[in-house]
Protein backbone atom coordinates (compact mmCIF):
# COMPACT_ATOMS: atom_id res chain seq x y z
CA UNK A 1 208.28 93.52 -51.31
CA UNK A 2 206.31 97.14 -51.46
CA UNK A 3 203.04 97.31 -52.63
CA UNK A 4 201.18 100.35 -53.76
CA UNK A 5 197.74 100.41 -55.09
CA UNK A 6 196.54 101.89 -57.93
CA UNK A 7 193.58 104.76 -58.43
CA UNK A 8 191.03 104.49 -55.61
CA UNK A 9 191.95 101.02 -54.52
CA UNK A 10 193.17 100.41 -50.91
CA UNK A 11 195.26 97.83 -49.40
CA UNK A 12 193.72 96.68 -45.70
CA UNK A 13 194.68 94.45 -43.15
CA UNK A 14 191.68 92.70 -41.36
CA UNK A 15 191.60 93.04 -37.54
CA UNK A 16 191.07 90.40 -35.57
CA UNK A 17 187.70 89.60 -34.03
CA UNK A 18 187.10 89.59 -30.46
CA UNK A 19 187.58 85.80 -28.69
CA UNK A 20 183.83 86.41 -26.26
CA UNK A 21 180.29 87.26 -26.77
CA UNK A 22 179.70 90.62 -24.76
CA UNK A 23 177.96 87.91 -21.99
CA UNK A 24 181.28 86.22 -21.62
CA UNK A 25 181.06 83.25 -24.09
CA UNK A 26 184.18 82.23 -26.23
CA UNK A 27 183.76 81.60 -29.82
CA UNK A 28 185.89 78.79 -31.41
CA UNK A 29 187.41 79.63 -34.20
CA UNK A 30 185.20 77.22 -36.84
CA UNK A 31 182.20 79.35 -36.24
CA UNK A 32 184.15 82.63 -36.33
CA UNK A 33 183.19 85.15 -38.77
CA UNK A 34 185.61 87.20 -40.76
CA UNK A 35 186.20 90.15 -39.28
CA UNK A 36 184.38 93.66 -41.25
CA UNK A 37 187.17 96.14 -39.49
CA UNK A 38 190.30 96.61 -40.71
CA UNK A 39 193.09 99.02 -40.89
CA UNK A 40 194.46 100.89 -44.28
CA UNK A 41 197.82 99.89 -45.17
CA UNK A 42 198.45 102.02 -48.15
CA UNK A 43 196.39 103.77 -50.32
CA UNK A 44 196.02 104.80 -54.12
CA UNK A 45 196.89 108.11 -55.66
CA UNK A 46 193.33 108.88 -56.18
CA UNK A 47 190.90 108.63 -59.09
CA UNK A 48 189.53 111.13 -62.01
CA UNK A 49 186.72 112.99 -61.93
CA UNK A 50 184.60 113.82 -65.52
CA UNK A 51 186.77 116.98 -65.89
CA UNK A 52 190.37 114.46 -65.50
CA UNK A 53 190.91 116.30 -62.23
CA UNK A 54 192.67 113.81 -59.78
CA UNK A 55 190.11 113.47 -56.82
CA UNK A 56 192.22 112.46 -53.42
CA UNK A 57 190.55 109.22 -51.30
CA UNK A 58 188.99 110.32 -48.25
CA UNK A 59 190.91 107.75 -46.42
CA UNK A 60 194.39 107.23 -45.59
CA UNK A 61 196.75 104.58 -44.28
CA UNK A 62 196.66 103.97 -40.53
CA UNK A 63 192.75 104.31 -40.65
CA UNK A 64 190.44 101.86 -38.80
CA UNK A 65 187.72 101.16 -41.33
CA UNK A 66 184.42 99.17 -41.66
CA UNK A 67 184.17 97.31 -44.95
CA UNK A 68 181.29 94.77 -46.35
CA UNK A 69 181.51 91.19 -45.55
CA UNK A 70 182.12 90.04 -49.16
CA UNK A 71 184.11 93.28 -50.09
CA UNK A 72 187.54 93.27 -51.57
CA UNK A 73 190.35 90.75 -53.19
CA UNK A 74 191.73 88.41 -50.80
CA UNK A 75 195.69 88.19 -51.28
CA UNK A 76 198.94 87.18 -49.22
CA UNK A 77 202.06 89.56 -49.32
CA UNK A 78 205.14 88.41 -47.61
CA UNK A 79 203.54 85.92 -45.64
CA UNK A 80 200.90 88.18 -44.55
CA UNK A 81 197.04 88.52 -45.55
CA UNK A 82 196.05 91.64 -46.83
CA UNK A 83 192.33 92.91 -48.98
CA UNK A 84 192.62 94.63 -51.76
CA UNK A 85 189.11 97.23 -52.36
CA UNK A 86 188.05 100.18 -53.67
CA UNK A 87 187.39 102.98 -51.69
CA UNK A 88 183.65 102.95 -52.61
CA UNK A 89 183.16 99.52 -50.43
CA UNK A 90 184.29 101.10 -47.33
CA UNK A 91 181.75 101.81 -44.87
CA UNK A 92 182.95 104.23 -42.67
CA UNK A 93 186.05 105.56 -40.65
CA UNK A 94 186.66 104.45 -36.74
CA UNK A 95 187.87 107.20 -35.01
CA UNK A 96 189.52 106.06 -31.98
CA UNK A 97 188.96 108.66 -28.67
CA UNK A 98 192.41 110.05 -28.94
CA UNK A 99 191.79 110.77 -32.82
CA UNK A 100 188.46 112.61 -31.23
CA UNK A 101 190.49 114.36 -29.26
CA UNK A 102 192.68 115.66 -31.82
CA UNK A 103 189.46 116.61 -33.85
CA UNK A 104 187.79 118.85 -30.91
């Protein structure tokens, strides 16, 4: 099954969070929290401005984004879990070093 959002809604998929502490200590998964990064799956065409001019989303698929803890629609595609948000609730855009790279 595809799946393509609508306006400026995104579809992520959560990372997973890291097994240790930075001093070495593993976390079991009951007192895991859910992750806040994730990475853009597919995006929405975009959404209106006043004017009815189509305004593109600063984010694309492949992006590794920062999100709210309580942001989005939980929902399971093929098996898989997946957040459905509006652009407006992400954070901010990871760039990894080789995107930084690119960028210089």
């Amino acid at each position: 099954m595809k799946f393509r959002p609508l306006h400026d809604r995104i579809l992520v998929r959560r990372l997973e969070a890291e097994e240790k502490t930075a001093g070495g200590i593993i976390i079991p998964d009951t007192a895991k929290e859910k992750p806040s990064e994730g990475e853009v799956v597919a995006v929405g065409s975009g959404r209106r401005d006043d004017t009815g001019k189509l305004v593109e989303l600063d984010v694309k698929a492949g992006d590794r984004i920062l999100f709210g803890k309580w942001s989005g629609t939980e929902i399971k595609l093929n098996g898989q879990d997946y957040l459905i948000m509006k652009e407006s609730d992400v954070m901010g855009v990871i760039d990894t070093p080789s995107e930084a790279k690119k960028a210089a």
